[in-house]
C-alpha atoms as a PDB file:
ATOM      1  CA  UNK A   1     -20.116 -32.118 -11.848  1.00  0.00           C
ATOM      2  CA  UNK A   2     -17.162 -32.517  -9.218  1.00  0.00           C
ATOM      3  CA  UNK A   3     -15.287 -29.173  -8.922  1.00  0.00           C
ATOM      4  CA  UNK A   4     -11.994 -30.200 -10.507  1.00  0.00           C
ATOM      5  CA  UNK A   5     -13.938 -30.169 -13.576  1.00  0.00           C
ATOM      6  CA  UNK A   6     -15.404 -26.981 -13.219  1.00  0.00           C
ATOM      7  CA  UNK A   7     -12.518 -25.284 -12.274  1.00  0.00           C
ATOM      8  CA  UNK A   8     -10.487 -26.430 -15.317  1.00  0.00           C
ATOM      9  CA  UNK A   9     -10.278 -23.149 -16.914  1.00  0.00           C
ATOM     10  CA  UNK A  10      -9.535 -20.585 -14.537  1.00  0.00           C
ATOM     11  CA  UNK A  11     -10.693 -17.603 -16.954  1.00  0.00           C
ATOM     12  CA  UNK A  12     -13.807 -19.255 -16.637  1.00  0.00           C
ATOM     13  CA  UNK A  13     -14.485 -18.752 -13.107  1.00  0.00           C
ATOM     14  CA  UNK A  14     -13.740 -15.485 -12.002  1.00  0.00           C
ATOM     15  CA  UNK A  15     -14.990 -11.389 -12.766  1.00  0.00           C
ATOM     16  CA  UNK A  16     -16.086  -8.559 -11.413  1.00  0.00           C
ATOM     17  CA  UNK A  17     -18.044  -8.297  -8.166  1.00  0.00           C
ATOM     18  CA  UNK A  18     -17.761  -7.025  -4.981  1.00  0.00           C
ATOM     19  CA  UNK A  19     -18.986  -9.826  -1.522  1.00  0.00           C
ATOM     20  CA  UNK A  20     -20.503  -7.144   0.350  1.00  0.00           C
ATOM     21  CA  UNK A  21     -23.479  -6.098  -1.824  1.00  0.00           C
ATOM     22  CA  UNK A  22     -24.770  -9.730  -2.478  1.00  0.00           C
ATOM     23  CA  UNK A  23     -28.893  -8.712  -3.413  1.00  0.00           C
ATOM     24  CA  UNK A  24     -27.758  -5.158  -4.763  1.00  0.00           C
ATOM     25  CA  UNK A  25     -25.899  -7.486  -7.601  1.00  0.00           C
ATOM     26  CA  UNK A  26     -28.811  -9.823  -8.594  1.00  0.00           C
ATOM     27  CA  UNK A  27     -30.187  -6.939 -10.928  1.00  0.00           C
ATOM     28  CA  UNK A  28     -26.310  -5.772 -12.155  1.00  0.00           C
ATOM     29  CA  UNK A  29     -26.237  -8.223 -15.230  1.00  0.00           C
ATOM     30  CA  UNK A  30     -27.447  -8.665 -18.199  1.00  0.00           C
ATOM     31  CA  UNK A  31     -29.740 -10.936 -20.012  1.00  0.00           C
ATOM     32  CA  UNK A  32     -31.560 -11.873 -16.561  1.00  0.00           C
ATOM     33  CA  UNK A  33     -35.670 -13.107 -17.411  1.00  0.00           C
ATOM     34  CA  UNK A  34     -38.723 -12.198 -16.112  1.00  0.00           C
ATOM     35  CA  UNK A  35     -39.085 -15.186 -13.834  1.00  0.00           C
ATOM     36  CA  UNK A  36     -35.621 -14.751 -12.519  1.00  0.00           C
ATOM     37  CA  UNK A  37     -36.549 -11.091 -11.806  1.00  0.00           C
ATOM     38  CA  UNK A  38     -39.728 -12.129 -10.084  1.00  0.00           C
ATOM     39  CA  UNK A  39     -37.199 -14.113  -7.982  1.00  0.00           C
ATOM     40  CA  UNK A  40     -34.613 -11.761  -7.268  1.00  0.00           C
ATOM     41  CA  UNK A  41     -37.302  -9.509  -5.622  1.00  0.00           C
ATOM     42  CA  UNK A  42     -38.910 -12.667  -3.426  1.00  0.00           C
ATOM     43  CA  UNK A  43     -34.958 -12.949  -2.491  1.00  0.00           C
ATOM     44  CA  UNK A  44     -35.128  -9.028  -1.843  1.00  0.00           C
ATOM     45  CA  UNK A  45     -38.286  -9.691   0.149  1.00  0.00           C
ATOM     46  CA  UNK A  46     -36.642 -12.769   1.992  1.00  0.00           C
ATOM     47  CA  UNK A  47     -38.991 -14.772   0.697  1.00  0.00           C
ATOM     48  CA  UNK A  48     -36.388 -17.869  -0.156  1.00  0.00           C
ATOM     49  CA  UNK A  49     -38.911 -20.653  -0.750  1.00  0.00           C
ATOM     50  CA  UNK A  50     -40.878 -18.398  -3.167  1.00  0.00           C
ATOM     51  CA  UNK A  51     -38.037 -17.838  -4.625  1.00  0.00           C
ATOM     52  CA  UNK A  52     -36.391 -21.224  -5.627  1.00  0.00           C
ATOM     53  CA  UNK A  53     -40.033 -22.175  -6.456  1.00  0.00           C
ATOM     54  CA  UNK A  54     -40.135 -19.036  -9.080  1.00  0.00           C
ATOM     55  CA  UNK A  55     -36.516 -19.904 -10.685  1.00  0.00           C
ATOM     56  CA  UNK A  56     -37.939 -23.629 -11.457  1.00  0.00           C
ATOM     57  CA  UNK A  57     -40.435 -21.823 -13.465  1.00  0.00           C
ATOM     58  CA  UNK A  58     -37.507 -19.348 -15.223  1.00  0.00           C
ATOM     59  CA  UNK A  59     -35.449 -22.583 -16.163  1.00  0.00           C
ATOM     60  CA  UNK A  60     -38.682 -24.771 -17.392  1.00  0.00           C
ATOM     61  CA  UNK A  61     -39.670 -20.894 -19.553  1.00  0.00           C
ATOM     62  CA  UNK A  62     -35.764 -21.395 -20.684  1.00  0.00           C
ATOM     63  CA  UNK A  63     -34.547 -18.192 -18.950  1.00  0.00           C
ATOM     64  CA  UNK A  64     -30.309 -17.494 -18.587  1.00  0.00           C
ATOM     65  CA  UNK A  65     -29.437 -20.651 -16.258  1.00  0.00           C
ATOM     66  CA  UNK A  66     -26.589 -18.995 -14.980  1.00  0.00           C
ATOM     67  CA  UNK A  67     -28.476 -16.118 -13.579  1.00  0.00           C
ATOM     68  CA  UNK A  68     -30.758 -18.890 -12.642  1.00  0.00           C
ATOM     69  CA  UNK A  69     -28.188 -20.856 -10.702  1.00  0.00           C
ATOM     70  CA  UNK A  70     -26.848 -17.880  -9.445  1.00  0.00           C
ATOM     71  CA  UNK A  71     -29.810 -16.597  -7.791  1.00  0.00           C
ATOM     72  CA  UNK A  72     -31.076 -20.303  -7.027  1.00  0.00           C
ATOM     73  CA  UNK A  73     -27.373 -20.111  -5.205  1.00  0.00           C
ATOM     74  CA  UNK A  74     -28.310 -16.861  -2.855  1.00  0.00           C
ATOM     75  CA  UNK A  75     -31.630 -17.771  -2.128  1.00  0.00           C
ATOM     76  CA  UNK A  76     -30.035 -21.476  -0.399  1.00  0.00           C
ATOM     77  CA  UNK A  77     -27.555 -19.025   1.033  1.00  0.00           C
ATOM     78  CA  UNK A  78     -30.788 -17.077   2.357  1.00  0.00           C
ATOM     79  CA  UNK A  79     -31.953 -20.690   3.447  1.00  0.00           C
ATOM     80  CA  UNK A  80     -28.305 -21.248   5.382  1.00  0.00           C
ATOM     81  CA  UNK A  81     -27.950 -24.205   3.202  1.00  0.00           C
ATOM     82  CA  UNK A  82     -24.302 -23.681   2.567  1.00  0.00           C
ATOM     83  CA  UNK A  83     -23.642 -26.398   0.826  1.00  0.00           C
ATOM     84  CA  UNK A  84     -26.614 -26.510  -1.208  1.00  0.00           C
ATOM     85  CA  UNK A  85     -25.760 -23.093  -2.358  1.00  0.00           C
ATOM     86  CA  UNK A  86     -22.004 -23.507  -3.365  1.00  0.00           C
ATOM     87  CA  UNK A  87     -23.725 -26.419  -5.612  1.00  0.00           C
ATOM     88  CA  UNK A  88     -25.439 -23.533  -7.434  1.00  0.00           C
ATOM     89  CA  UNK A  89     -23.160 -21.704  -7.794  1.00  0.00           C
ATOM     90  CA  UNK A  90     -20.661 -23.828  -9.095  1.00  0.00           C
ATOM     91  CA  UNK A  91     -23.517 -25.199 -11.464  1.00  0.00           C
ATOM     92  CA  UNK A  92     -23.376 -21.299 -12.745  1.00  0.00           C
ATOM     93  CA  UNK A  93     -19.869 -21.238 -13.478  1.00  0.00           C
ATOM     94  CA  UNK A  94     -20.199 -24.321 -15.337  1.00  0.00           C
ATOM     95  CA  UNK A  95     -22.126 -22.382 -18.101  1.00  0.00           C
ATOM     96  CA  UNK A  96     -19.322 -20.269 -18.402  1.00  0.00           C
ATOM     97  CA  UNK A  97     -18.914 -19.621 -22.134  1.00  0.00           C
ATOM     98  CA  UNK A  98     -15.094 -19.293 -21.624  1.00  0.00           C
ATOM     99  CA  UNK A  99     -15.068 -15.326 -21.597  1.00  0.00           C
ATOM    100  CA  UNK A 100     -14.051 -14.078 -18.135  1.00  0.00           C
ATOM    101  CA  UNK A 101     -18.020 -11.229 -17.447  1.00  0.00           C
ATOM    102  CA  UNK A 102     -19.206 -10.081 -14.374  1.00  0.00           C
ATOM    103  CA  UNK A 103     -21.123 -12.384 -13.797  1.00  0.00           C
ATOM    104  CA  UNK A 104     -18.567 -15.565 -12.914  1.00  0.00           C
ATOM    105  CA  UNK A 105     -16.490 -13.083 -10.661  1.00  0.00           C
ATOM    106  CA  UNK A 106     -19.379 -11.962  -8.838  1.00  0.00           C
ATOM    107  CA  UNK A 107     -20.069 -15.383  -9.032  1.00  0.00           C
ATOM    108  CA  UNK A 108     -17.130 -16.748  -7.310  1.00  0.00           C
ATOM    109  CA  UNK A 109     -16.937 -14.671  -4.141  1.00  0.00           C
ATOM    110  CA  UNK A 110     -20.679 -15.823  -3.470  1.00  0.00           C
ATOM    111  CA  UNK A 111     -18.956 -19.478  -4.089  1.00  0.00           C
ATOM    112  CA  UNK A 112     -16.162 -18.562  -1.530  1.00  0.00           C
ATOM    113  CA  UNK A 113     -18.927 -16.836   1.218  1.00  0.00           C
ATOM    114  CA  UNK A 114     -21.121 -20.042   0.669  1.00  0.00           C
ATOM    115  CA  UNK A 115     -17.360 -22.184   1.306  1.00  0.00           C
ATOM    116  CA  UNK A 116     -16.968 -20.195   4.368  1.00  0.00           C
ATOM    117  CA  UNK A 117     -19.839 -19.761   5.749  1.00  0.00           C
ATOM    118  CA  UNK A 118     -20.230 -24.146   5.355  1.00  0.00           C
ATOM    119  CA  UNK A 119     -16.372 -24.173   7.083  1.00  0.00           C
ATOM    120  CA  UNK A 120     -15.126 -25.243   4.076  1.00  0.00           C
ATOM    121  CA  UNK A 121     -11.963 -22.731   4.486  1.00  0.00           C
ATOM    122  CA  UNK A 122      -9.700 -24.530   2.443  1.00  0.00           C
ATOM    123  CA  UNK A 123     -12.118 -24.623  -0.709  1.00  0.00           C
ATOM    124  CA  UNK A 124     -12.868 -20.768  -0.241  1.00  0.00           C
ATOM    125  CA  UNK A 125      -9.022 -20.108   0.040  1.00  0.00           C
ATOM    126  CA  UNK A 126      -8.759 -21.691  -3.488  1.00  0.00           C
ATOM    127  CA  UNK A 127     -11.216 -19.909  -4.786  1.00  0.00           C
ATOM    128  CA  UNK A 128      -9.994 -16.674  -3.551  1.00  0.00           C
ATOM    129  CA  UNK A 129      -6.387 -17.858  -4.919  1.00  0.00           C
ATOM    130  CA  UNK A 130      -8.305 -17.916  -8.034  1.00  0.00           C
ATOM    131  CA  UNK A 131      -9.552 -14.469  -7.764  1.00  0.00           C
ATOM    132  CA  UNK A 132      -6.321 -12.861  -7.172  1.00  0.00           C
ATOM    133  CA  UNK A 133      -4.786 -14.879  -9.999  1.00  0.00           C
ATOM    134  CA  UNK A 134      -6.831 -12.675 -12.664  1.00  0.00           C
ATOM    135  CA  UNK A 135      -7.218  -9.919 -10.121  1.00  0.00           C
ATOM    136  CA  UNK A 136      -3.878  -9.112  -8.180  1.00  0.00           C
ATOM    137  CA  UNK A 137      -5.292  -6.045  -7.010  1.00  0.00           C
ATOM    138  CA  UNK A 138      -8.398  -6.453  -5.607  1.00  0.00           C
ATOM    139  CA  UNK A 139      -8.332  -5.641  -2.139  1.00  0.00           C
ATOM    140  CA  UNK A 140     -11.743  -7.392  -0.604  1.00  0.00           C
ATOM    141  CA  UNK A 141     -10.100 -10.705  -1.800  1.00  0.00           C
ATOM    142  CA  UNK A 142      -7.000 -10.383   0.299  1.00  0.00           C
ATOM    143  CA  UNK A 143      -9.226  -9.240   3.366  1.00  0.00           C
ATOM    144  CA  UNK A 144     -11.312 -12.483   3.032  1.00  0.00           C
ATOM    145  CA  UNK A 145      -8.476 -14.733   2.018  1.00  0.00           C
ATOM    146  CA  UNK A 146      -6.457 -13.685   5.365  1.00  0.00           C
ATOM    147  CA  UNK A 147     -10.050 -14.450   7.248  1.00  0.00           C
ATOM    148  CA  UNK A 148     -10.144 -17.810   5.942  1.00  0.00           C
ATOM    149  CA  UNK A 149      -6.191 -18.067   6.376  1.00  0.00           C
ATOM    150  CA  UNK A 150      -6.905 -17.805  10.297  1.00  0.00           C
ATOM    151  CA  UNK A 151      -9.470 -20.042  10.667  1.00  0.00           C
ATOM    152  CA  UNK A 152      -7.425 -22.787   8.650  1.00  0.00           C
ATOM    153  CA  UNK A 153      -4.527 -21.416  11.330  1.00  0.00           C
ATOM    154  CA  UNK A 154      -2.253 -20.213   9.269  1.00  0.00           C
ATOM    155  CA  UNK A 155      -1.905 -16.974  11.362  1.00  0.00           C
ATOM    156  CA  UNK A 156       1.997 -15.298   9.118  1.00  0.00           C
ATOM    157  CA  UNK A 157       0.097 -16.011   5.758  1.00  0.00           C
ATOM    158  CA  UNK A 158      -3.153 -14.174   7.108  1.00  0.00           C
ATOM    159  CA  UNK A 159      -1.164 -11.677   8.175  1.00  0.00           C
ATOM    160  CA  UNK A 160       0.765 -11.218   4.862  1.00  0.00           C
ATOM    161  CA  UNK A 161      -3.135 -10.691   3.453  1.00  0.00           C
ATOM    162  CA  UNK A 162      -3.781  -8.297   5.903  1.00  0.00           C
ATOM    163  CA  UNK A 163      -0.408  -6.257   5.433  1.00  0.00           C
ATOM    164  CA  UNK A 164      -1.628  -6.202   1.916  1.00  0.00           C
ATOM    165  CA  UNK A 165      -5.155  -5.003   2.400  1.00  0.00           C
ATOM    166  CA  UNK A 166      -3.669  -1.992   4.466  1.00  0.00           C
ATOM    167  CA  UNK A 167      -0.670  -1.213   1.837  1.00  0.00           C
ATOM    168  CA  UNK A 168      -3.353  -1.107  -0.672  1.00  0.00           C
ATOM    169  CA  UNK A 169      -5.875   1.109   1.442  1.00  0.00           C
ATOM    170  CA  UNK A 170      -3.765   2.639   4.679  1.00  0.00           C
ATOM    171  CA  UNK A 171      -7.085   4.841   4.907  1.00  0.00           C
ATOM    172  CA  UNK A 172      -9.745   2.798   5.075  1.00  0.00           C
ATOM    173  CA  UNK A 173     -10.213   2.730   9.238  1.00  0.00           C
ATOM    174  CA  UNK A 174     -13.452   0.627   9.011  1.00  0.00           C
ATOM    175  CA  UNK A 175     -11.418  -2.164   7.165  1.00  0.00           C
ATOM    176  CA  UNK A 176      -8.404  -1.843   9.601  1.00  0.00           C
ATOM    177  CA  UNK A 177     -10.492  -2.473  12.630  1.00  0.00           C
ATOM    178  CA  UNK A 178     -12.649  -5.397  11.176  1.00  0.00           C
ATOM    179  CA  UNK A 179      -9.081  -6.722  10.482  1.00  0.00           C
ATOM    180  CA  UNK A 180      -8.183  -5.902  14.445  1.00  0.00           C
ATOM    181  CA  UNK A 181     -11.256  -7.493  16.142  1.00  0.00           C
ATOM    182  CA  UNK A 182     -10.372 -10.662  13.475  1.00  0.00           C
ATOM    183  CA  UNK A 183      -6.742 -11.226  14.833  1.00  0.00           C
ATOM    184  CA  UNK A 184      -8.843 -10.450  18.613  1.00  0.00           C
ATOM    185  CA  UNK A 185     -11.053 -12.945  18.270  1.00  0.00           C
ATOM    186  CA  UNK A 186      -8.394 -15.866  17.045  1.00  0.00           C
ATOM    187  CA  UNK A 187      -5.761 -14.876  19.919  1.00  0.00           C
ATOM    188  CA  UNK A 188      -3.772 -12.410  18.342  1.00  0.00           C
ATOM    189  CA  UNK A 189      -4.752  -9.307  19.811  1.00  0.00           C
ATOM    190  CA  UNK A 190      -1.281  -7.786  20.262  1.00  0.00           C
ATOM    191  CA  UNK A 191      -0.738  -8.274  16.251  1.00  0.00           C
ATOM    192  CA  UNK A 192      -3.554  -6.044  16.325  1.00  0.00           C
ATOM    193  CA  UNK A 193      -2.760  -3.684  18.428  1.00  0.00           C
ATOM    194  CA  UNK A 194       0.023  -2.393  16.285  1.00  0.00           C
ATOM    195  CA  UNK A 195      -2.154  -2.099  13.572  1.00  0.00           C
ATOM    196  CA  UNK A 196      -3.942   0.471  14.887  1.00  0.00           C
ATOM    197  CA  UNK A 197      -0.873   1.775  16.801  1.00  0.00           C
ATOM    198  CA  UNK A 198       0.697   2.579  13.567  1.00  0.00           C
ATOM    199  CA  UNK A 199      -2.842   4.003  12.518  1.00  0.00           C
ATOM    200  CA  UNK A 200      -2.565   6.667  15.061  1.00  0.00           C
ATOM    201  CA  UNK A 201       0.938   7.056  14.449  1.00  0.00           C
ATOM    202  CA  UNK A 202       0.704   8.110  11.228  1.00  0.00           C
ATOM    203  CA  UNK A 203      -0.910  11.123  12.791  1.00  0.00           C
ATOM    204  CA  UNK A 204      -3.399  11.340   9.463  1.00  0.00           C
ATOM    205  CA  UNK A 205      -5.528  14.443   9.781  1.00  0.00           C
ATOM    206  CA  UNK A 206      -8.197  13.496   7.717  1.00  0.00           C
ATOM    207  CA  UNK A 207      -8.717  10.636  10.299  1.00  0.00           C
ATOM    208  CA  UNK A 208     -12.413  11.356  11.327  1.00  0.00           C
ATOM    209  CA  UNK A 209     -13.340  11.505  15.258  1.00  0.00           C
ATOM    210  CA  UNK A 210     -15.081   8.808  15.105  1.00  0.00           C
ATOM    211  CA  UNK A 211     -12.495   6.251  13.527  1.00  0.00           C
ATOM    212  CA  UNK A 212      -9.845   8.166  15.974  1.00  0.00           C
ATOM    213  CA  UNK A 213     -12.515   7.164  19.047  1.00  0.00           C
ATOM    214  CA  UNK A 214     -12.775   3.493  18.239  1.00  0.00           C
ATOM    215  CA  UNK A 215      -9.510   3.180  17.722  1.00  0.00           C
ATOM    216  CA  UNK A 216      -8.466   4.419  21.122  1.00  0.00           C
ATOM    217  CA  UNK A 217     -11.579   1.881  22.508  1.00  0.00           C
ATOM    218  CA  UNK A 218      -9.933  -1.185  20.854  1.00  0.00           C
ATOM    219  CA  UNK A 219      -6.735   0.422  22.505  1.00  0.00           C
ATOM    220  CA  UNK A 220      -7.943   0.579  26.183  1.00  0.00           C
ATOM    221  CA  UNK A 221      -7.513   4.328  26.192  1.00  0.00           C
ATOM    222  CA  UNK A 222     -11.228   4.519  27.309  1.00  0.00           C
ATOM    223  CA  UNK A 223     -11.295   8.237  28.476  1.00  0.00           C
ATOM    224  CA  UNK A 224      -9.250   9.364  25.545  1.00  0.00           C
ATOM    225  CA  UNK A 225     -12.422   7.347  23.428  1.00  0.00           C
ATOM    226  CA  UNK A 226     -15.069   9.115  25.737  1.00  0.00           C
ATOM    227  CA  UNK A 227     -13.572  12.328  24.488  1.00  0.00           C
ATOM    228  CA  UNK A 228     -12.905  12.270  20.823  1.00  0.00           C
ATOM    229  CA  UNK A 229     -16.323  10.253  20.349  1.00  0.00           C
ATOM    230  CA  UNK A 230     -18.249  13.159  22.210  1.00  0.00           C
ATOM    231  CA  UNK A 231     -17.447  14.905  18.923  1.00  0.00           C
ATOM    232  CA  UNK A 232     -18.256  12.071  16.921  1.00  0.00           C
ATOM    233  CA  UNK A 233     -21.614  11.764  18.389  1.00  0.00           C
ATOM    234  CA  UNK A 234     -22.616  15.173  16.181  1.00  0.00           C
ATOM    235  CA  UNK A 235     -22.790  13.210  13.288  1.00  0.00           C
ATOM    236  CA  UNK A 236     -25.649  11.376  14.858  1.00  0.00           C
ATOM    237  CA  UNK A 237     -25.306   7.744  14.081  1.00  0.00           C
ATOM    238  CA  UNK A 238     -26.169   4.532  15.466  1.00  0.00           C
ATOM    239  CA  UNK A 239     -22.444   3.482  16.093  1.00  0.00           C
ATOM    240  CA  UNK A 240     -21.209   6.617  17.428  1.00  0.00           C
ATOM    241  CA  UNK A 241     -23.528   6.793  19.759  1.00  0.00           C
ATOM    242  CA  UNK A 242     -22.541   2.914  20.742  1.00  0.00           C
ATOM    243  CA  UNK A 243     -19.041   3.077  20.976  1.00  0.00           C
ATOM    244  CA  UNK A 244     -19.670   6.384  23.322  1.00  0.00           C
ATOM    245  CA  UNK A 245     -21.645   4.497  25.373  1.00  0.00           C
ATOM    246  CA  UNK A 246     -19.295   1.242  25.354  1.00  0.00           C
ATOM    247  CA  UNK A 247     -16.559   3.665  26.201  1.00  0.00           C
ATOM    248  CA  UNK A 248     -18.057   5.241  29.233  1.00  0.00           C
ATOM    249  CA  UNK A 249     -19.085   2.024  30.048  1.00  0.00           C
ATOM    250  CA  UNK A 250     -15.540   0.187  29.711  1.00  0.00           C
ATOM    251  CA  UNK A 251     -14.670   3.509  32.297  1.00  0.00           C
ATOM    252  CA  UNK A 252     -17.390   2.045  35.106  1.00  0.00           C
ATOM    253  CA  UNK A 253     -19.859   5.137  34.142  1.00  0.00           C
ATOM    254  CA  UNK A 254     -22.408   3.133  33.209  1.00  0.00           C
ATOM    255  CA  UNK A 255     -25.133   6.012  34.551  1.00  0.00           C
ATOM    256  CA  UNK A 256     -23.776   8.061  31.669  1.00  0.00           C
ATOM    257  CA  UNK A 257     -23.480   5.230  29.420  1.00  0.00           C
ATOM    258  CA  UNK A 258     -26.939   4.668  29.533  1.00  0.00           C
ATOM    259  CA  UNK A 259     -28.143   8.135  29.265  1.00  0.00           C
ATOM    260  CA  UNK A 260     -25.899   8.060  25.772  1.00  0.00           C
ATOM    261  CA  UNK A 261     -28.116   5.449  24.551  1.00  0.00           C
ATOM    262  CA  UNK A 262     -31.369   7.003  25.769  1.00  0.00           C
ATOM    263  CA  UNK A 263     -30.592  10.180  23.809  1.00  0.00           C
ATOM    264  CA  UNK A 264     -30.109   8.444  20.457  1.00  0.00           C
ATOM    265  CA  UNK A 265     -33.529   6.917  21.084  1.00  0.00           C
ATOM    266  CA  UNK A 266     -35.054   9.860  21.860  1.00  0.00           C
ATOM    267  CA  UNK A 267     -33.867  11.725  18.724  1.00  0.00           C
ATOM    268  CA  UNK A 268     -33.590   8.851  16.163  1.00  0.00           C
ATOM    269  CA  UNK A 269     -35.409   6.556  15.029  1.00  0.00           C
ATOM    270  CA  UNK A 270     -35.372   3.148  16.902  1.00  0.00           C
ATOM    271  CA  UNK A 271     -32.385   1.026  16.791  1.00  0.00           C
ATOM    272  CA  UNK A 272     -32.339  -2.654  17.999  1.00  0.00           C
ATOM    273  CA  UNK A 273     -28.854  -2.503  18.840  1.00  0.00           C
ATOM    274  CA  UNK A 274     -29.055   0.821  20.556  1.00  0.00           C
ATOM    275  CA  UNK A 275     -31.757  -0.564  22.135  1.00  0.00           C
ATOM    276  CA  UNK A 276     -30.140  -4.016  23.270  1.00  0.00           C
ATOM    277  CA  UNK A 277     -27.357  -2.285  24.842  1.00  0.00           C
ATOM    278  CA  UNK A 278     -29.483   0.195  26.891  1.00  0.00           C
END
């Protein structure tokens, strides 16, 4: 069915969901069959093929098609068949009974990764646009929308999304610096800069070390980095103990750098990254 058509009804397309837990979802609605089940874990197991083969049997058994073509959706996404996937997915929204569940807005940002991911930007801007209709608020829509917005190159309306995303969520410091190394990577580092210039500004004391470290890193303040993420290293995580390392390493320390990385791996368990940068 061509997507005009699908799309007729905008309260037919869009509900809840969030685009970062994609295989938590599978099992978050209701109504889903045993063969579908079966095929959510395969998809948990990334076993794709197994997968697609077990959701044939769910629709021939009669099982929810939507959760079929949902699922049949993220296991071509598992495949990297983009294209194949947004099929599915729009197939899914298609058996929308006309009441906006979980399941179509869920739905939808899969439909918008799968656009994305296939460099259809202009088709996952519209259905973002379609998101934010019903859901003015929702936050992970904007940030996505103003990714998409820069790779069509339409740099002031990404950056209205992004200005949004922060209003709505000034302390989320993991979401500020995703935005930062987006406007890096398309040319706009200096647009970014301020970002987290204002970040530090705003002198926030609950700002944790290690949010205060990588932002001085993205900054070029290297040996202020070195220092706050010494602290930040207690908490013992992967990243901290990267961006320490990347820090003494942006300083030409690259002795110490190393050592950093060698005591993670000799606490911790093993981490490829960690391991990769070593």
């Amino acid at each position: 069915m061509a997507q005009k058509n699908i799309w007729k009804n905008r309260k037919c397309r869009i509900c809840a969901g969030v685009f970062f837990v994609l295989l938590c979802m599978l099992t978050g609605c209701g109504g889903i069959g045993e063969k579908t089940a079966s095929a959510t874990q395969l998809i948990q197991n990334l076993d794709y093929e197994g997968a697609l083969a077990e959701l044939e049997a769910a629709e021939e058994a009669g099982e929810n098609i939507r959760q079929i073509e949902r699922s049949r959706g993220i296991a071509y996404m598992g495949l990297t068949d983009y294209g194949q996937a947004a099929e599915a997915f729009l197939r899914s929204l298609a058996h929308s009974n006309g009441f906006v569940q979980n399941i179509d807005f869920d739905t939808n940002y899969y439909l918008a990764a799968a656009y994305t991911k296939d460099g259809r930007f202009s088709e996952a801007e519209e259905t973002y646009n379609a998101i934010l209709d019903l859901r003015p608020e929702e936050k992970d829509a904007y940030f996505l929308r103003g990714n998409v917005r820069m790779n069509l190159g339409r740099f002031q309306e990404a950056k209205e999304d992004f200005d949004r995303v922060l209003s709505m969520d000034a302390k989320n410091y993991d979401r500020l610096i995703e935005i930062y190394e987006i406007l890096a990577y398309f040319g706009h580092r200096e647009d970014g800069q301020e970002y987290l210039q204002t970040a530090l500004a705003a002198g926030d004391k609950r700002m944790d070390n290690f949010s205060r470290g990588r932002i001085y890193y993205y900054q070029g303040e290297y040996q202020k980095a070195c220092l706050v993420l010494e602290e930040a290293r207690n908490e013992g995580s992967a990243e901290s103990y990267l961006y320490l390392g990347r820090a003494y390493e942006a300083t030409g320390d690259f002795i110490y750098a190393a050592s950093v990385y060698s005591s993670y791996l000799g606490q911790y368990e093993e981490n490829a990254e960690v391991y990769n940068q070593l």
